[in-house]
N, C-alpha and C. Protein backbone atom coordinates (compact mmCIF):
# COMPACT_ATOMS: atom_id res chain seq x y z
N UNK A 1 81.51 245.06 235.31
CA UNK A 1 81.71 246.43 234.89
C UNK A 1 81.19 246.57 233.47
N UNK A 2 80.71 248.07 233.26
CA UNK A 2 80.07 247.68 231.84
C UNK A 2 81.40 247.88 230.74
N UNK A 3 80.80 247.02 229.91
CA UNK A 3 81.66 246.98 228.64
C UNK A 3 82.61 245.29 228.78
N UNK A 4 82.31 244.55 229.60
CA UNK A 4 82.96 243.66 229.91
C UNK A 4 82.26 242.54 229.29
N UNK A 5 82.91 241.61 228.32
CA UNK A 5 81.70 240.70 227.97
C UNK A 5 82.85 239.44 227.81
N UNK A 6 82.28 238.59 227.11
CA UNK A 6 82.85 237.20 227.07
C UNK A 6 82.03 236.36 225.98
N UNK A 7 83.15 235.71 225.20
CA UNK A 7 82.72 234.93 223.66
C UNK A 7 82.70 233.81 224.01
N UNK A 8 82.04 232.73 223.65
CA UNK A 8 81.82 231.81 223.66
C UNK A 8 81.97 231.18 222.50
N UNK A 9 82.86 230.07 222.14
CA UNK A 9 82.83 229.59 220.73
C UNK A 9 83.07 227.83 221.04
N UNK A 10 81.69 227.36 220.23
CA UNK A 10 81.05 226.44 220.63
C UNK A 10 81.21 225.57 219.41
N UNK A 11 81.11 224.12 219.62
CA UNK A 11 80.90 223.46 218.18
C UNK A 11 79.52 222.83 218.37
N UNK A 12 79.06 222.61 217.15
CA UNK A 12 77.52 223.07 217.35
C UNK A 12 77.03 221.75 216.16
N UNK A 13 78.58 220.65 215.74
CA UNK A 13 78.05 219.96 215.10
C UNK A 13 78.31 219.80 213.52
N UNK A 14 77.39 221.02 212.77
CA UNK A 14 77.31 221.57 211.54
C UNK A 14 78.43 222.53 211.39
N UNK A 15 79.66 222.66 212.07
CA UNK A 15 80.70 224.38 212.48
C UNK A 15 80.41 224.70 213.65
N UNK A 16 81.40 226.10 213.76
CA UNK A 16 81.21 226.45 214.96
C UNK A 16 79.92 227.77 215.09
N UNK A 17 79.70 227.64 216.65
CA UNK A 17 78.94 229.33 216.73
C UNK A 17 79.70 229.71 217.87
N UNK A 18 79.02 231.08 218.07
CA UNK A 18 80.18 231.77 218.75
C UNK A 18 79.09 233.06 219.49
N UNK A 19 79.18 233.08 220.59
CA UNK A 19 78.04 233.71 221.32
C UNK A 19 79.24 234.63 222.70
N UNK A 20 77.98 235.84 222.33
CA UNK A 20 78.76 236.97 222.96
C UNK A 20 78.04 237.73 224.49
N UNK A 21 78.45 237.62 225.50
CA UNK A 21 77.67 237.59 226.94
C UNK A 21 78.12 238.95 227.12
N UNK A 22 77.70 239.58 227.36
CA UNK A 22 77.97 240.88 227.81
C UNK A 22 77.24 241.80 228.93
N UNK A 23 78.27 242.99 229.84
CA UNK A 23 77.86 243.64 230.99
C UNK A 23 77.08 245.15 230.33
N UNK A 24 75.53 244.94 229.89
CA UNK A 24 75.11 246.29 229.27
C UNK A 24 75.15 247.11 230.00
N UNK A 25 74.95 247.74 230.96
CA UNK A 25 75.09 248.70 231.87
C UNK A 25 75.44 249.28 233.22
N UNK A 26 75.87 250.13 233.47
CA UNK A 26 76.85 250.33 234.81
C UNK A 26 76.70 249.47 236.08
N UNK A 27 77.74 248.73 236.38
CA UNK A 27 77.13 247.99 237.57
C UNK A 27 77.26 246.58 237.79
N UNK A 28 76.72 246.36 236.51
CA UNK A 28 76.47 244.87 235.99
C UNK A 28 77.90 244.64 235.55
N UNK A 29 77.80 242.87 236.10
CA UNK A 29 79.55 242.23 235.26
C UNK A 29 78.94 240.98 235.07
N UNK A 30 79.70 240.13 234.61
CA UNK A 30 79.41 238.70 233.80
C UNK A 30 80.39 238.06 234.74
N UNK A 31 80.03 236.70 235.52
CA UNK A 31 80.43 235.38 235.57
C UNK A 31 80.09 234.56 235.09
N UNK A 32 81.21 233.81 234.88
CA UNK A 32 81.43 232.86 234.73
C UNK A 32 81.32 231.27 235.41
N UNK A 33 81.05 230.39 235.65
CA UNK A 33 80.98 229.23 236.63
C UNK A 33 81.12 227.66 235.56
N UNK A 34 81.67 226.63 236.25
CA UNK A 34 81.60 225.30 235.81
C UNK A 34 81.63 224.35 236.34
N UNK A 35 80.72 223.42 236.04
CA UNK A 35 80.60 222.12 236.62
C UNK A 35 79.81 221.11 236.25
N UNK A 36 79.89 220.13 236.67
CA UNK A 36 79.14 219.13 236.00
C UNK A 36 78.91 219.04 234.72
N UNK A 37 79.51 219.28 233.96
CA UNK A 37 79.38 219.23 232.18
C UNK A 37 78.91 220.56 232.02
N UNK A 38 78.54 221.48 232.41
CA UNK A 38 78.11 222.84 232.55
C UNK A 38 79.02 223.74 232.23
N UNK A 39 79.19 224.77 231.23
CA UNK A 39 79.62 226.00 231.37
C UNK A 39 78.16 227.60 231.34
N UNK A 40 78.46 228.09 232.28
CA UNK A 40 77.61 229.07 232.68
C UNK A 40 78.17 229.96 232.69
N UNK A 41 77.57 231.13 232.30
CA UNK A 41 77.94 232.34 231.86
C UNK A 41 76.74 233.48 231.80
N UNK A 42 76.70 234.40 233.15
CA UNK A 42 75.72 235.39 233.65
C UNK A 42 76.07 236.28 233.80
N UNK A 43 74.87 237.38 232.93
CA UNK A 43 75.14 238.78 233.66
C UNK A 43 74.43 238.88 234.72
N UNK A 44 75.17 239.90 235.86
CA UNK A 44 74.41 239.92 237.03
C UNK A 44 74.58 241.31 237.57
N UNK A 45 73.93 241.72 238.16
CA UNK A 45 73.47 243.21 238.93
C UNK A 45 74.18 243.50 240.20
N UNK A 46 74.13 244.34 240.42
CA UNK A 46 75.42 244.62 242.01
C UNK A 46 74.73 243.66 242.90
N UNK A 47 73.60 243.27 243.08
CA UNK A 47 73.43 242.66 244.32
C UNK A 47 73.08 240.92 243.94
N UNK A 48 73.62 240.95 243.06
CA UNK A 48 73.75 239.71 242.24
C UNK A 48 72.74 239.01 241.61
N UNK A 49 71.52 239.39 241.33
CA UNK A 49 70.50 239.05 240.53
C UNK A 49 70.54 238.82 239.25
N UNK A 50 70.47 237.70 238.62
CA UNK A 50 70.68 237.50 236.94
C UNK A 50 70.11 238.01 236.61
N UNK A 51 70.35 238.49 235.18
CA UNK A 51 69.76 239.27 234.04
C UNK A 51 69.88 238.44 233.14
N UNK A 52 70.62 237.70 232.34
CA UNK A 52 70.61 236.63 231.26
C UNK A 52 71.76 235.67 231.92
N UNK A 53 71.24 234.49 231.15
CA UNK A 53 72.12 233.39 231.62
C UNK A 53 72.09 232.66 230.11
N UNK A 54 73.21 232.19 230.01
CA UNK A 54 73.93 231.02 228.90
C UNK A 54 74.59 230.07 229.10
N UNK A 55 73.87 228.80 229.09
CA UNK A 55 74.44 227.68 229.25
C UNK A 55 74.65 226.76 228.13
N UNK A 56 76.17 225.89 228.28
CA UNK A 56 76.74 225.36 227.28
C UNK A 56 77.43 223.90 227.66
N UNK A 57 77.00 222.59 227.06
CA UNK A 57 78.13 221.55 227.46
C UNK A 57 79.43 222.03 227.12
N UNK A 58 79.47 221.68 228.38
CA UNK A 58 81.40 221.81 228.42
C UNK A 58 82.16 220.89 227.36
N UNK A 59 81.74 219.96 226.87
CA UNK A 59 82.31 218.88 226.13
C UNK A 59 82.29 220.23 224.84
N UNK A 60 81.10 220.51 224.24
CA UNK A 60 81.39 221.32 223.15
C UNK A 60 81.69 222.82 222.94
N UNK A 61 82.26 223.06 223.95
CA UNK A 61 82.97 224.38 224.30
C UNK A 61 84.23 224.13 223.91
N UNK A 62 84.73 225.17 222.71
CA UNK A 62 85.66 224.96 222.61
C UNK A 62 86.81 226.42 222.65
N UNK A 63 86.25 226.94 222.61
CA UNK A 63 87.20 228.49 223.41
C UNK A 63 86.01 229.42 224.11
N UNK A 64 86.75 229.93 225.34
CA UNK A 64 85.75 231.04 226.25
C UNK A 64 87.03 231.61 226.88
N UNK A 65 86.10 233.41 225.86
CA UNK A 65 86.97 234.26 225.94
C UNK A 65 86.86 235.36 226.58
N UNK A 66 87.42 235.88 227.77
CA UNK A 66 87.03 237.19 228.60
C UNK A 66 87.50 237.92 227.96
N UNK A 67 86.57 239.14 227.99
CA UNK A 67 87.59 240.75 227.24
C UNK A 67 87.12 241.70 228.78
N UNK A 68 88.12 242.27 229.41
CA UNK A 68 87.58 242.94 229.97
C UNK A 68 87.48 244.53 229.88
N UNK A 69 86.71 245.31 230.25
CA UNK A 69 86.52 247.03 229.98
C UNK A 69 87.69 247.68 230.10
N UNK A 70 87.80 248.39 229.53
CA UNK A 70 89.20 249.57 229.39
C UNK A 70 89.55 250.27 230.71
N UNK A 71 90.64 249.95 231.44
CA UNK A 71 90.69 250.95 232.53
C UNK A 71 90.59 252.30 232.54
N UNK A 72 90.89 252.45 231.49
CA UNK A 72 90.88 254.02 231.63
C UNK A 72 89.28 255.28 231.09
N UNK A 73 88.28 254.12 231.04
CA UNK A 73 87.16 254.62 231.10
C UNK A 73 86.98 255.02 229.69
N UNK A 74 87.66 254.86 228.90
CA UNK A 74 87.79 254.91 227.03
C UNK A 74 86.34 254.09 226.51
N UNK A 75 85.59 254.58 225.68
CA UNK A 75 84.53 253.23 225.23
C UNK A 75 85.15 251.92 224.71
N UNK A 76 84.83 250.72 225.53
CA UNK A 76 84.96 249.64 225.29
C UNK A 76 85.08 249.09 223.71
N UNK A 77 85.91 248.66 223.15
CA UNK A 77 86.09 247.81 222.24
C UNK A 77 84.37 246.99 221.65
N UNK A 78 84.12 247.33 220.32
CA UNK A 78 83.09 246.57 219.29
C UNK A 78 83.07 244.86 219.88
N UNK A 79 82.04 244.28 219.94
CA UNK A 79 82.14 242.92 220.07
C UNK A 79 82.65 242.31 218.76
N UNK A 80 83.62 241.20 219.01
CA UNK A 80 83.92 240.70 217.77
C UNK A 80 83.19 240.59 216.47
N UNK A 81 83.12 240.24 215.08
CA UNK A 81 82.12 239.13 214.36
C UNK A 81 82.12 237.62 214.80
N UNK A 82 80.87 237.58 214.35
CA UNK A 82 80.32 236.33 214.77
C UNK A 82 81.46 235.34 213.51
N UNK A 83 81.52 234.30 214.57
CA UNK A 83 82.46 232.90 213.38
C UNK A 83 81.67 231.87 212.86
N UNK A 84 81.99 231.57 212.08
CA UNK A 84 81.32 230.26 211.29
C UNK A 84 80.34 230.84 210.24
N UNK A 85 79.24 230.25 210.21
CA UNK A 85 77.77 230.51 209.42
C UNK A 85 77.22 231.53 210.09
């Protein structure tokens, strides 16, 4: 659904980064999936076709955060600031 996105906050080594996946327009929603040392994280289209994909070792994942869209059709909440550097 649009307005639905998901943070990613990663350690990256040098600090953290922190990456923001999001559903830009009507229709489109973001999954999520994991496995194999994999965290994946796609937007995808009603008939499920990716539009962007973000992949992350799971080892250095260290919070993944769903926000989901406002029920009541209100504009969605600003994406966070970015953390770290």
């Amino acid at each position: 659904m649009k307005g639905d996105h998901v943070e990613i906050v990663i350690d990256a080594g040098d600090g953290v980064r922190s990456y923001d996946i999001a559903a830009t327009r009507a229709g489109r929603r973001v999954e999520i999936t994991q496995g194999r040392g994999i965290v994946e994280v796609v937007e995808v289209t009603r008939r499920g076709t990716p539009v962007r994909t973000a992949r992350f070792m799971a080892a250095r994942v260290l919070a993944l955060v769903e926000h989901p869209a406002a029920e009541d059709g209100s504009a969605p909440p600003p994406p966070p600031a970015p953390l770290g550097d």
